[in-house]
Protein backbone atom coordinates (compact mmCIF):
# COMPACT_ATOMS: atom_id res chain seq x y z
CA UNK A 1 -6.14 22.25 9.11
CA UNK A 2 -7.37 18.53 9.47
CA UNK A 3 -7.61 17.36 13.18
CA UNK A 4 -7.60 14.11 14.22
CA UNK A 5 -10.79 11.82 14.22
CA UNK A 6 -11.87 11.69 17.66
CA UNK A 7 -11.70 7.86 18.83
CA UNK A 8 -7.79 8.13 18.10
CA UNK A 9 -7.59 11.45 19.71
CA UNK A 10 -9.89 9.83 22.60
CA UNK A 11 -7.49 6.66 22.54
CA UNK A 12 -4.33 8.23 22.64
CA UNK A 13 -5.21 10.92 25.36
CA UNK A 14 -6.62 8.61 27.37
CA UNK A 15 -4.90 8.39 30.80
CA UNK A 16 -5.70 5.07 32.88
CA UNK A 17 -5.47 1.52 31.49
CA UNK A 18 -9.92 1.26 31.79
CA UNK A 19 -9.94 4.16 29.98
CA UNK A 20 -7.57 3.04 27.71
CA UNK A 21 -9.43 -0.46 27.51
CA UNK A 22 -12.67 1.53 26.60
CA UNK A 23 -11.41 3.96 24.12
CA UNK A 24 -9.57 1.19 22.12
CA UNK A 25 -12.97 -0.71 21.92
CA UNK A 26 -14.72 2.53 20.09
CA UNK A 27 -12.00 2.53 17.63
CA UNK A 28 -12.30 -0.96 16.81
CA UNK A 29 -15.80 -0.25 16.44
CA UNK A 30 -15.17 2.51 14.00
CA UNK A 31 -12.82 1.11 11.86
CA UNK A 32 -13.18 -2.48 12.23
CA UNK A 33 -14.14 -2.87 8.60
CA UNK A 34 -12.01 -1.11 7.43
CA UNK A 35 -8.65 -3.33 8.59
CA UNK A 36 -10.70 -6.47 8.24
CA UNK A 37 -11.62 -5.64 4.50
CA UNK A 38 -7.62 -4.94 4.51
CA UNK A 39 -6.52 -7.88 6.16
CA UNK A 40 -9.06 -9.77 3.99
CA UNK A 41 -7.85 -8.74 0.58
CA UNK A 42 -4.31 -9.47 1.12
CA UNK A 43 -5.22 -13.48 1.42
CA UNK A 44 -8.36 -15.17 0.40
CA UNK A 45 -8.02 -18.09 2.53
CA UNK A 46 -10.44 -17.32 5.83
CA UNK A 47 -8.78 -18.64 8.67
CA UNK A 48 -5.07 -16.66 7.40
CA UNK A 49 -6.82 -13.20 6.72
CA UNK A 50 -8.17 -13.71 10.40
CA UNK A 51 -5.01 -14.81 11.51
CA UNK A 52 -3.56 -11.36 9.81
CA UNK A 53 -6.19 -9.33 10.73
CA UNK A 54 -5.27 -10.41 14.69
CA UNK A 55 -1.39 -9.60 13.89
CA UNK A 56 -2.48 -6.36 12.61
CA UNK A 57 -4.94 -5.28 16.02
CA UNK A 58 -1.81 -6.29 18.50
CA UNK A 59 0.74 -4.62 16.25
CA UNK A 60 -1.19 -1.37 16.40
CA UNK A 61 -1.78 -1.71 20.09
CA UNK A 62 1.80 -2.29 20.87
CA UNK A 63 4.27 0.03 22.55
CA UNK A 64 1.13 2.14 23.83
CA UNK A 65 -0.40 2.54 20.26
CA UNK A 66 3.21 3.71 18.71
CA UNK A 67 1.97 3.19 15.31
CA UNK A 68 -1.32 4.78 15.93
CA UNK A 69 0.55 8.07 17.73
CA UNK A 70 3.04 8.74 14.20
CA UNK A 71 -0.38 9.87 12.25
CA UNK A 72 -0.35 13.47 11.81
CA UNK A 73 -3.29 15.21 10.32
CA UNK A 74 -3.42 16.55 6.68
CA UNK A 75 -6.06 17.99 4.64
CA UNK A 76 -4.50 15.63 1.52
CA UNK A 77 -4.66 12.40 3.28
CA UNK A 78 -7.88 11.27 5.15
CA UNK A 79 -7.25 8.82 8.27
CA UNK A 80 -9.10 5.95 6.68
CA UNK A 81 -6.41 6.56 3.61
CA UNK A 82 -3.34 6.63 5.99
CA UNK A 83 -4.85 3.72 8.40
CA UNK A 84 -5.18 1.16 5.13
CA UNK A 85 -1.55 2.14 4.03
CA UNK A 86 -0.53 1.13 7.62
CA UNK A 87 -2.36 -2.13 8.15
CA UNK A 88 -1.46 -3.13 4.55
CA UNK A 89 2.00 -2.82 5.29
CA UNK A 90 1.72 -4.53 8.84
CA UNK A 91 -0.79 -7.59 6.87
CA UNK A 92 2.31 -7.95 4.54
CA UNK A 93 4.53 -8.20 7.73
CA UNK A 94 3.16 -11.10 9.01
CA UNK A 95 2.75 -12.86 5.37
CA UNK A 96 6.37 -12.57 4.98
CA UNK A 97 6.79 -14.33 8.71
CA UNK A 98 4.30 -17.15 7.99
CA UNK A 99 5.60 -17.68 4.52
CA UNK A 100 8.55 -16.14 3.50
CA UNK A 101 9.84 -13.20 1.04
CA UNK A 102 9.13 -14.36 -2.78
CA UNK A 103 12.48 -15.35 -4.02
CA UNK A 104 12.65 -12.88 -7.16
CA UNK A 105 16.14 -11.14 -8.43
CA UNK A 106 15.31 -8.68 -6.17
CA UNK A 107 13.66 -9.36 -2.86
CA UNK A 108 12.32 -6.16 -2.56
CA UNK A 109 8.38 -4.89 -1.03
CA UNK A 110 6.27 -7.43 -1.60
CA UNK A 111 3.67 -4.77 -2.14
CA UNK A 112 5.52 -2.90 -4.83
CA UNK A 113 6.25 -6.22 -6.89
CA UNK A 114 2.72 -6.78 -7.11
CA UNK A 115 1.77 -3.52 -7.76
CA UNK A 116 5.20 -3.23 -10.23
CA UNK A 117 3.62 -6.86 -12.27
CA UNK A 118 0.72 -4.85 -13.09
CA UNK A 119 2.47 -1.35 -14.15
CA UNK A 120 4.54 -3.16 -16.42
CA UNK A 121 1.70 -3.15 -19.12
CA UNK A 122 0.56 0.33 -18.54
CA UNK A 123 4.37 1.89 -18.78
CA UNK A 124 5.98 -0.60 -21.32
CA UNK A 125 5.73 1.86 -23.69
CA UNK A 126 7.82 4.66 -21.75
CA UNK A 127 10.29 1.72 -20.36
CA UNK A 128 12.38 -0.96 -22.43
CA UNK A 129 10.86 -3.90 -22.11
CA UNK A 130 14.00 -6.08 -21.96
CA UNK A 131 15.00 -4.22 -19.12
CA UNK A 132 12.14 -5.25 -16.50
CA UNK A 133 12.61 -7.73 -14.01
CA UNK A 134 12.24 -11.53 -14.66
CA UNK A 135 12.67 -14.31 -12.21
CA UNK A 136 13.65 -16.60 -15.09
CA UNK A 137 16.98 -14.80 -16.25
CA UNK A 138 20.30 -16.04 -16.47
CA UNK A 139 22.33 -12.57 -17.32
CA UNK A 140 24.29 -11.32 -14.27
CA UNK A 141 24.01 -7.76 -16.43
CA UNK A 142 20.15 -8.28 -16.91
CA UNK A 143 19.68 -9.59 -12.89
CA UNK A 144 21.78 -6.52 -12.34
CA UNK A 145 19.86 -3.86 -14.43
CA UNK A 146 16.26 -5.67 -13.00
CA UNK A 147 17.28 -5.28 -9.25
CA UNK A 148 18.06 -1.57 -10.42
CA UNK A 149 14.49 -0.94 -12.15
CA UNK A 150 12.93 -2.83 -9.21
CA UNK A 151 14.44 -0.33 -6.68
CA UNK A 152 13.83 2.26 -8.76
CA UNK A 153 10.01 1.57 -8.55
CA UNK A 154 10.00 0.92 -5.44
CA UNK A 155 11.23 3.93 -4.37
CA UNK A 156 8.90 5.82 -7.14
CA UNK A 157 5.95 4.33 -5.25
CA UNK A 158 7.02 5.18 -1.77
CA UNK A 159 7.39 8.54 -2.73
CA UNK A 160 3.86 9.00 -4.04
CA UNK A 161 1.25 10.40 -1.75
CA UNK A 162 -0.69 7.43 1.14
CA UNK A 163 -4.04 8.03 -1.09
CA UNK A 164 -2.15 7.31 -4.58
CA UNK A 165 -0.69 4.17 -3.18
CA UNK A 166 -3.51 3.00 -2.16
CA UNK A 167 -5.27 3.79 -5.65
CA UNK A 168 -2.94 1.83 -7.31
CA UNK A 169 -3.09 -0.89 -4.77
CA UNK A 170 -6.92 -1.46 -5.26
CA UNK A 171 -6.56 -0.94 -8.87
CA UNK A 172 -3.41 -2.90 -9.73
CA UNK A 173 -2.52 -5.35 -6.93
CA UNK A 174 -6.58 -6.38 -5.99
CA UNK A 175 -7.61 -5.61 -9.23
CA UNK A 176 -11.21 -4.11 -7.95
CA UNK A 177 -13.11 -2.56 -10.47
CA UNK A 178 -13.51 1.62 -10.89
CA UNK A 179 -16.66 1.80 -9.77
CA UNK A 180 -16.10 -0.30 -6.61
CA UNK A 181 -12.83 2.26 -5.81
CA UNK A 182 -14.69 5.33 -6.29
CA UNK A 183 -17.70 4.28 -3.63
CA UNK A 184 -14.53 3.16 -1.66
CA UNK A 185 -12.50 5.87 -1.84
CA UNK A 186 -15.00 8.57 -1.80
CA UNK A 187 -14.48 9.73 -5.91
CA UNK A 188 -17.59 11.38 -7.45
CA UNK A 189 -17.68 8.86 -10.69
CA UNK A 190 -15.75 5.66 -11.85
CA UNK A 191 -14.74 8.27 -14.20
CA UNK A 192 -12.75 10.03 -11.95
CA UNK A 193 -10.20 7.27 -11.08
CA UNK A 194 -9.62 6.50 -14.46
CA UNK A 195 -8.54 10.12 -14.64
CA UNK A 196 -6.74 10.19 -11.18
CA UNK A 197 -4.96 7.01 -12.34
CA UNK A 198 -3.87 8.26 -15.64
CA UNK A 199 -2.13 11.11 -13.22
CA UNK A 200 -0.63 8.89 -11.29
CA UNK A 201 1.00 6.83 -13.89
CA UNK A 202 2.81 9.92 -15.36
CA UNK A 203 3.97 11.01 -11.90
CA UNK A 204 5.92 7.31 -11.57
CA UNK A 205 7.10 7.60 -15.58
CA UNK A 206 8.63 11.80 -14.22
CA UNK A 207 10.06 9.45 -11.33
CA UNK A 208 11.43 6.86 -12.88
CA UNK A 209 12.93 9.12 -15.49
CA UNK A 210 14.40 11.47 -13.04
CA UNK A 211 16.29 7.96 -11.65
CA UNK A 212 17.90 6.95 -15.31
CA UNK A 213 15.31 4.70 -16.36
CA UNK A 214 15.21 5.10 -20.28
CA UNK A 215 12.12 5.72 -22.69
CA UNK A 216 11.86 2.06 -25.47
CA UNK A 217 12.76 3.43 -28.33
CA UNK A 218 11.64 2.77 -31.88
């Protein structure tokens, strides 16, 4: 069974506020690249991804590291994995306070719209094209049948494992090459995403068939 790395276990046990202070600063020195190349991919622009990337460190120390405290340790999922997932979702947090939700027929996760605008191309052929979402139409049945797809996806990609999202995060929503995900997520070859990606993809077209979304036909 996985255990916990130890600067979290050393930050969370720690018992006086120096302590604290101290134990917060090795963990910031462990995994400091690894929120700001998070906070840094979400938005170009320098001064916002610093500006998310100092949301993200108080929202993680808040209510004595609360966020920090609900990882539990798996052999599936390595910390890293499950820290990126976290900070993503807190990066996207503040990007919706700055700027507001993107006004689509379905304000749903800005993460799984982006993700969803790049499935489209690689499950059009399991799901009717005229049925995905598009800002542009006029239909109350269509806006009605998108906002049902949307969820639908959504909830398919929440219900994939922390690592998956996050390969089809790098892949589809920062567009990074293979070879640049497999030295970043620890695969042995480029090959081997293409191959964990391919899995991936038919787990979300079992999902979204399991929730009534239909195969095109001919």
């Amino acid at each position: 069974m996985s255990s916990a790395p130890v600067e979290l276990s050393a930050l969370l046990t720690a018992r006086d506020a120096s302590k604290r202070e101290a134990a917060w600063q090795v963990f910031i020195a462990a995994y400091n690249q690894v929120l700001l190349h998070t906070a840094r991919s979400l938005d170009r622009d320098y001064d916002a991804s610093m500006d998310a990337y100092t949301y993200l460190l108080e929202r993680l120390r808040e209510d004595d590291f609360r966020r920090l405290r609900a990882y539990a340790p798996s052999d599936r999922t390595r910390f890293t994995t499950w820290l990126v997932v976290v900070a993503r979702r807190l990066c996207l947090d503040h990007l919706r306070r700055r700027y507001g939700r993107v006004q689509t027929a379905e304000p749903q996760s800005v993460e799984a719209r982006a993700v969803r605008r790049r499935l489209v191309d690689h499950l059009a052929e399991e799901i009717d094209s005229a049925d995905l979402p598009d800002g542009g139409m006029g239909d109350p049945h269509a806006q009605l049948r998108a906002a049902e797809l949307s969820r639908s996806l959504a909830d398919a990609l929440r219900g994939l494992d922390p690592r998956d999202q996050l390969l089809l995060t790098l892949r589809f929503t920062d567009e990074r090459p293979a070879r640049e995900i497999a030295l970043m997520m620890k695969y042995p070859t480029p090959f081997h995403v293409y191959r964990r990606l391919a899995v991936v993809l038919d787990l979300l077209r079992a999902a979204l068939a399991r929730r009534g979304v239909r195969e095109s036909e001919p």
